[in-house]
Structures are given as C-alpha cells and as structure tokens.
N, C-alpha and C. Protein backbone atom coordinates (compact mmCIF):
# COMPACT_ATOMS: atom_id res chain seq x y z
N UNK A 1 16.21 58.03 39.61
CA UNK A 1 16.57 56.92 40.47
C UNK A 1 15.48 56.65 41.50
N UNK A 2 15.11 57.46 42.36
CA UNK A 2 14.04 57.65 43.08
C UNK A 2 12.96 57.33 42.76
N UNK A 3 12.35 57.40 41.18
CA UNK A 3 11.10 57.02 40.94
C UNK A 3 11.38 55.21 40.34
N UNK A 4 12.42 54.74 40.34
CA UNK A 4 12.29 53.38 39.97
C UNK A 4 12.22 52.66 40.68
N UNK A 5 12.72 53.53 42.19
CA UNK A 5 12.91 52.50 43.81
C UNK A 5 11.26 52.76 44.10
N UNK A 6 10.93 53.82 43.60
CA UNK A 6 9.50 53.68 43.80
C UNK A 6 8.27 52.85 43.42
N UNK A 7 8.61 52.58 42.11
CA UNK A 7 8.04 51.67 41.59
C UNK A 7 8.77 50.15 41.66
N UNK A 8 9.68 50.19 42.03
CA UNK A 8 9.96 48.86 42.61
C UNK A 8 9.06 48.38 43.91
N UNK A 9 9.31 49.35 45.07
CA UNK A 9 8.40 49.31 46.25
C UNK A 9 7.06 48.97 46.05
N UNK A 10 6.48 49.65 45.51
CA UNK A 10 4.78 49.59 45.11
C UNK A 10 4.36 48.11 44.52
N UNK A 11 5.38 47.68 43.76
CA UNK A 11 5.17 46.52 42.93
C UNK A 11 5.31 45.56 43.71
N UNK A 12 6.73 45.26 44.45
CA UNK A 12 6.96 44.48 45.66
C UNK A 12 5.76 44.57 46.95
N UNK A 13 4.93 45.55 46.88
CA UNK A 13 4.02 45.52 47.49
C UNK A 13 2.62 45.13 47.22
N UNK A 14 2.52 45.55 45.61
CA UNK A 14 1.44 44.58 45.65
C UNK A 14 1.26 42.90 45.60
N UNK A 15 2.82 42.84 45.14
CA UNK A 15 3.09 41.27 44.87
C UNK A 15 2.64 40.65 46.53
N UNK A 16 3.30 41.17 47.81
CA UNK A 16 3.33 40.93 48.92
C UNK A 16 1.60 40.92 49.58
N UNK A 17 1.23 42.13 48.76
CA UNK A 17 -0.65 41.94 49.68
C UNK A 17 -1.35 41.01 49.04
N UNK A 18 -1.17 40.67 47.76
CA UNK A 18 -1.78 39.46 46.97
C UNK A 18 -1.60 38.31 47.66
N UNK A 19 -0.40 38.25 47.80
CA UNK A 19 0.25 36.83 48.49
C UNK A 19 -0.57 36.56 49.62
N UNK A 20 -0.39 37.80 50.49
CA UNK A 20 -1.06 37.65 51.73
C UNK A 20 -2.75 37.13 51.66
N UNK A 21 -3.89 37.85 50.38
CA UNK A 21 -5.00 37.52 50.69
C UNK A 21 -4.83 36.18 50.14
N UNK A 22 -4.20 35.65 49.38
CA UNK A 22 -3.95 34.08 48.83
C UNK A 22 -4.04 33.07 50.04
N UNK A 23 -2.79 33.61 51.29
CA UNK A 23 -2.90 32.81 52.21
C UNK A 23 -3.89 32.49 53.05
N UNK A 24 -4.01 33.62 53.20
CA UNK A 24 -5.39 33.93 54.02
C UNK A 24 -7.12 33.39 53.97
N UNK A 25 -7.14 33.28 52.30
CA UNK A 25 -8.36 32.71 51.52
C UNK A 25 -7.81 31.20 51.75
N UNK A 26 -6.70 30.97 51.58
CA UNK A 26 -6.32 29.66 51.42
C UNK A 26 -6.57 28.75 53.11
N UNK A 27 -6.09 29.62 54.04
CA UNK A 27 -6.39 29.36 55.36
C UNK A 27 -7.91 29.10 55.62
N UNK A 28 -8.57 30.17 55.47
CA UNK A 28 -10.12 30.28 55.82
C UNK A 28 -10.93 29.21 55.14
N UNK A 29 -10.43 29.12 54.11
CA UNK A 29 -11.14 27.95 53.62
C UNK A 29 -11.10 26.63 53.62
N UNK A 30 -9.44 26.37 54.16
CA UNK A 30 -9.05 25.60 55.31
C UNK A 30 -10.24 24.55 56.18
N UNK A 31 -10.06 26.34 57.43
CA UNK A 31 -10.77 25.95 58.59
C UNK A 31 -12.10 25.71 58.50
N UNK A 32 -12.94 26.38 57.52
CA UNK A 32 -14.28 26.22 57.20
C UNK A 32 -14.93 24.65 56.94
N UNK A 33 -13.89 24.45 55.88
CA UNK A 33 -14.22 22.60 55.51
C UNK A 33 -13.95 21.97 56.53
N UNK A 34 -12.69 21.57 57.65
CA UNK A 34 -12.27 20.79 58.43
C UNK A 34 -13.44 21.15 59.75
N UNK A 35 -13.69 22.85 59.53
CA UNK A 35 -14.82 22.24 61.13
C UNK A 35 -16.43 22.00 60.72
N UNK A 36 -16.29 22.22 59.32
CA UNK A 36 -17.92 21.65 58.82
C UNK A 36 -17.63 20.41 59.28
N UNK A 37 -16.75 19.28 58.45
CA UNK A 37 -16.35 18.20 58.85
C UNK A 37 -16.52 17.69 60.51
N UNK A 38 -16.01 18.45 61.13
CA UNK A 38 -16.11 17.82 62.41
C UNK A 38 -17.31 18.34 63.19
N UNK A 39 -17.94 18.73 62.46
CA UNK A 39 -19.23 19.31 63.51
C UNK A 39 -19.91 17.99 62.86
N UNK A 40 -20.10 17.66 61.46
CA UNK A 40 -20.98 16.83 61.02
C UNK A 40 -20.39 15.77 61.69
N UNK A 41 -19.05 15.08 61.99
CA UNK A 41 -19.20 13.58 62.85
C UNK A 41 -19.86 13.96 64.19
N UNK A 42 -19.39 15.09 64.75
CA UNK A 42 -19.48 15.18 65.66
C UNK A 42 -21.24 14.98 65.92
N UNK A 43 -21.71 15.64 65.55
CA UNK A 43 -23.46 15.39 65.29
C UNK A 43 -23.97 14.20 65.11
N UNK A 44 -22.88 13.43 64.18
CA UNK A 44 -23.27 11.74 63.80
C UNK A 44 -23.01 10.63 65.25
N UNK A 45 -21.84 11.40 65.79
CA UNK A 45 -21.46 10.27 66.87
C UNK A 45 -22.87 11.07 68.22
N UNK A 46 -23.41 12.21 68.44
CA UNK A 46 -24.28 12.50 69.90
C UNK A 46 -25.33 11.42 69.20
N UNK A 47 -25.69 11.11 67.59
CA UNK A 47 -27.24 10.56 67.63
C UNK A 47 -26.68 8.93 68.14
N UNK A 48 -25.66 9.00 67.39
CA UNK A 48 -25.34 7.36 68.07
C UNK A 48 -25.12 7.11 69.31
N UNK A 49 -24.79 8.33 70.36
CA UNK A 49 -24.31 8.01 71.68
C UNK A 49 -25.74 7.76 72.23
N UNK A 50 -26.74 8.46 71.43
CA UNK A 50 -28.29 8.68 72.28
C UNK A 50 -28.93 7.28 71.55
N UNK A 51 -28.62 6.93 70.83
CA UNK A 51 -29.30 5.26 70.34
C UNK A 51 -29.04 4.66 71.20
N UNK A 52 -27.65 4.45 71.37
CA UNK A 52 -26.90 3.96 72.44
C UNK A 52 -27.26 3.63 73.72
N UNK A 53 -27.91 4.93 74.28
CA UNK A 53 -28.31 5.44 75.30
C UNK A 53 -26.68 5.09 76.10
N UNK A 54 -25.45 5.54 75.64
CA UNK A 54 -23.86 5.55 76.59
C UNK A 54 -23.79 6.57 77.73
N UNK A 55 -22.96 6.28 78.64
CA UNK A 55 -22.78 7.17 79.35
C UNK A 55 -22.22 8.68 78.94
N UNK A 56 -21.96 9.50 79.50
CA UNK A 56 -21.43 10.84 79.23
C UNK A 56 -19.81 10.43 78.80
N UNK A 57 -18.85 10.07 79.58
CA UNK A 57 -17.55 9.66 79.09
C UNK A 57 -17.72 8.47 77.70
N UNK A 58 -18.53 7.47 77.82
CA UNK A 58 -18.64 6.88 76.57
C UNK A 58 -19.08 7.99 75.39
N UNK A 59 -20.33 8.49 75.56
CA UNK A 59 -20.77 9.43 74.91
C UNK A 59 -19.70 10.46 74.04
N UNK A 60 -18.81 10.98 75.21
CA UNK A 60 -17.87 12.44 74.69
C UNK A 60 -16.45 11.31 73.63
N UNK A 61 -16.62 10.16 74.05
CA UNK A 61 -15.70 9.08 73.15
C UNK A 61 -16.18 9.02 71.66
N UNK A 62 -17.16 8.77 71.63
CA UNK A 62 -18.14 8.04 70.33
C UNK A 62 -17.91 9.45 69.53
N UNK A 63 -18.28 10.99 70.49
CA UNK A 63 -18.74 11.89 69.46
C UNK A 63 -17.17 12.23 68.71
N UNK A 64 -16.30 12.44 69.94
CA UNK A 64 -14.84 12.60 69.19
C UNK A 64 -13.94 11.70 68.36
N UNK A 65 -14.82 10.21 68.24
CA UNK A 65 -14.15 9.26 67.09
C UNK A 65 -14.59 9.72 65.70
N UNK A 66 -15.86 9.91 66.28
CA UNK A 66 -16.53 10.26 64.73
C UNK A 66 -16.27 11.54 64.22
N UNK A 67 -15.47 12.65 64.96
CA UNK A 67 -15.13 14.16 64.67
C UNK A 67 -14.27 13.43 64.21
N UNK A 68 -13.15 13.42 64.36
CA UNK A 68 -12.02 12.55 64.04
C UNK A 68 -12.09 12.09 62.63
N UNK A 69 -13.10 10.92 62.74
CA UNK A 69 -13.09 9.76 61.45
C UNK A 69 -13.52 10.64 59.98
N UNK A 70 -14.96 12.01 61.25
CA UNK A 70 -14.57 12.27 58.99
C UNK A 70 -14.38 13.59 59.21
N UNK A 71 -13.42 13.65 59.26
CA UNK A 71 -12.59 14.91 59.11
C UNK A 71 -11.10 14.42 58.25
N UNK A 72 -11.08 14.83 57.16
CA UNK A 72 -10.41 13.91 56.03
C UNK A 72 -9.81 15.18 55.73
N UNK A 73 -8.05 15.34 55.35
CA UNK A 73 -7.49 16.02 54.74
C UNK A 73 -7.35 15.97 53.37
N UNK A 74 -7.75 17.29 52.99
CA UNK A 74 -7.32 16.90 51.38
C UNK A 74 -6.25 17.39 51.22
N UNK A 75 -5.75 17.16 49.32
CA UNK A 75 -4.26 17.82 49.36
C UNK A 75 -4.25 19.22 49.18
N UNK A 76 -5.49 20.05 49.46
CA UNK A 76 -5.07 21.50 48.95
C UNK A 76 -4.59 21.93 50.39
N UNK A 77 -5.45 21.11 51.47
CA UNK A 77 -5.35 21.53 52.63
C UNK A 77 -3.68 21.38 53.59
N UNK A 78 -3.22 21.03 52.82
CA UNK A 78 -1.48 20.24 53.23
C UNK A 78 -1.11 21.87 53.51
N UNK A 79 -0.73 22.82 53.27
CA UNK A 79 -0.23 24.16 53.15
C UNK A 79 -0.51 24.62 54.54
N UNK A 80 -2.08 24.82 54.32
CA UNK A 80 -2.63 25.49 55.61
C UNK A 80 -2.39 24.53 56.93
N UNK A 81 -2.41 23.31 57.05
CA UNK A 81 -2.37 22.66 58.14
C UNK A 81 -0.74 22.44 58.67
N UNK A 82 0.10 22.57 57.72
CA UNK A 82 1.48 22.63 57.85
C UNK A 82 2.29 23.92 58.47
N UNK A 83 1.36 24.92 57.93
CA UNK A 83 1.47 26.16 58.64
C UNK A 83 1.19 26.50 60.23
N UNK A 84 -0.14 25.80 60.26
CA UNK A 84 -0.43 25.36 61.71
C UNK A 84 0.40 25.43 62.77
N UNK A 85 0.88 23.71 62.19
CA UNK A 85 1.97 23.26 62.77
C UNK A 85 3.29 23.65 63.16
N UNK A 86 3.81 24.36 62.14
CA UNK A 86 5.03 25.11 62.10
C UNK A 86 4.35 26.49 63.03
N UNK A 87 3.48 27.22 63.44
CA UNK A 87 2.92 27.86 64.48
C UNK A 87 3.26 27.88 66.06
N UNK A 88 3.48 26.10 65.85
CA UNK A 88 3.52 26.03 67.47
C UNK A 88 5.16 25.26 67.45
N UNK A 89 5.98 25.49 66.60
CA UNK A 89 7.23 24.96 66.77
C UNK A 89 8.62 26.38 67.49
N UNK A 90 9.08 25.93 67.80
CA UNK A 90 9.92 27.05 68.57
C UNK A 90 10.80 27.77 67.15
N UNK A 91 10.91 27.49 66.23
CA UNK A 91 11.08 28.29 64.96
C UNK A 91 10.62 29.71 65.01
N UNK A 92 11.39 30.69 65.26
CA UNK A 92 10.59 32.39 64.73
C UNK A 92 10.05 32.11 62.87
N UNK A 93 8.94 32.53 62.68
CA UNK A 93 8.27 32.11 61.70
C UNK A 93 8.09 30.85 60.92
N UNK A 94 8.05 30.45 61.87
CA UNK A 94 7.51 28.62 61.62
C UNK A 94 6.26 28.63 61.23
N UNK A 95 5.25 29.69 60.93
CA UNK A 95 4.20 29.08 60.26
C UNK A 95 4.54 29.75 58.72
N UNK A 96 5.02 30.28 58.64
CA UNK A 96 5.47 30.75 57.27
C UNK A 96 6.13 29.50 56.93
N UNK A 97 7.15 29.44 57.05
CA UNK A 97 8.70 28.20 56.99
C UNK A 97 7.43 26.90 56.83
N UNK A 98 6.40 26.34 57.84
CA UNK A 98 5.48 25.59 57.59
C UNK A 98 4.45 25.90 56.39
N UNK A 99 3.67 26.42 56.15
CA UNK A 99 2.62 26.79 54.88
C UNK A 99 3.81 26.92 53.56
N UNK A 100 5.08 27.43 53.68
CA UNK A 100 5.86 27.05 52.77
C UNK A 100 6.59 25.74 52.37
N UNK A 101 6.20 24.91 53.36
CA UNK A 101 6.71 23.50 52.90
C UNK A 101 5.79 22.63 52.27
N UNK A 102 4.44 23.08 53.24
CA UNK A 102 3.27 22.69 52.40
C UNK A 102 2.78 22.69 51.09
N UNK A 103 3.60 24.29 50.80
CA UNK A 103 2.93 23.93 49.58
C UNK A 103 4.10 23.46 48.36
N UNK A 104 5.22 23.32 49.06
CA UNK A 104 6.51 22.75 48.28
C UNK A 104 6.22 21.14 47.82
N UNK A 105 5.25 20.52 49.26
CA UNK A 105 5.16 18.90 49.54
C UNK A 105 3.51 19.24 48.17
N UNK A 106 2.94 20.10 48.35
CA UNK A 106 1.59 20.23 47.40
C UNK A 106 2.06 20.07 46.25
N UNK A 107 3.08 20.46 45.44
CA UNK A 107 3.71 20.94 44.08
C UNK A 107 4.36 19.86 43.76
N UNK A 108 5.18 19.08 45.07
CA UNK A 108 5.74 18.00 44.20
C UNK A 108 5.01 16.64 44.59
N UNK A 109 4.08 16.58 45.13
CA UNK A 109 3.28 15.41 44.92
C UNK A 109 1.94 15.48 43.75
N UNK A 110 1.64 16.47 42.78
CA UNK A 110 1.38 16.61 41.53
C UNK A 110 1.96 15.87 40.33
C-alpha cells in the first residue's frame, strides 16, 4: 500500500514541477518579448522627441506612445498577462485562477 502512495506522490510530483517550469518558461518569455518591444518604441519615440527637438514632458509623451504602440500582444502571450492581472486582484491565488483562464480563453479561441 505504501509503495503505491509512493509512487503516486513522486508522479504527482513530477507532473507538478513540469507544470511549474512550463509556466515559468511560458512567463519569461512573456516578459522578454513585451520589454524588447517596449524598449524598441521606446528608443523610436527619444529619436523622434530629439528630431523634434520637444520638451522633456512632450518628450517623456512621444517616448511612452511609442512604448505603448508597439508593444503588441500576441495570443500565446494571453496566459501570462492574465496571470499578471489576476496577481493584483484581491483573489488568494488570482494569478493562478488568472494564467488559468488564459489559457482556457488561448484553447478556445483556436
């Protein structure tokens, strides 16, 4: 009896650390694209603020439209950014409950 709860455990555990580096790869790679993304507007809007020659408040405008403008979600990214979100909701494990809706909304918009 003992050795089947054992191998139940172990199994349930590796199922559980897999999961985890899934999320995790899935996260990181996330954040990697979205702040390449916004570093590159962001870079696009300082050369335009300096063509420009704008003030500093115009300036910090221009660079954060263009962080903004291409910083484009894709659909793998729906999971991780939903998780986010559900992060800062008063929910106890709302980023779980979130990255799990994400990828419910990922599966059925396929």
């Amino acid at each position: 009896m003992s050795n089947s709860i054992t191998k139940l455990v172990l199994s349930s555990y590796k199922g559980i650390s897999s999961g985890v580096k899934t999320v995790s790869k899935d996260i990181s790679s996330t954040k990697s694209y979205l702040l390449d993304n916004a570093r590159s507007g962001w870079s696009y809007g300082r050369q335009v603020s300096q063509m420009k020659n704008l003030s500093k408040v115009e300036g910090l405008y221009t660079k954060t439209k263009f962080a903004v403008k291409q910083t484009k979600l894709r659909k793998q990214d729906l999971p991780a950014v939903a998780g986010l979100i559900g992060a800062f909701s008063p929910i106890p494990g709302g980023s779980l409950i979130g990255y799990g809706l994400g990828k419910l909304i990922q599966f059925l918009r396929k």
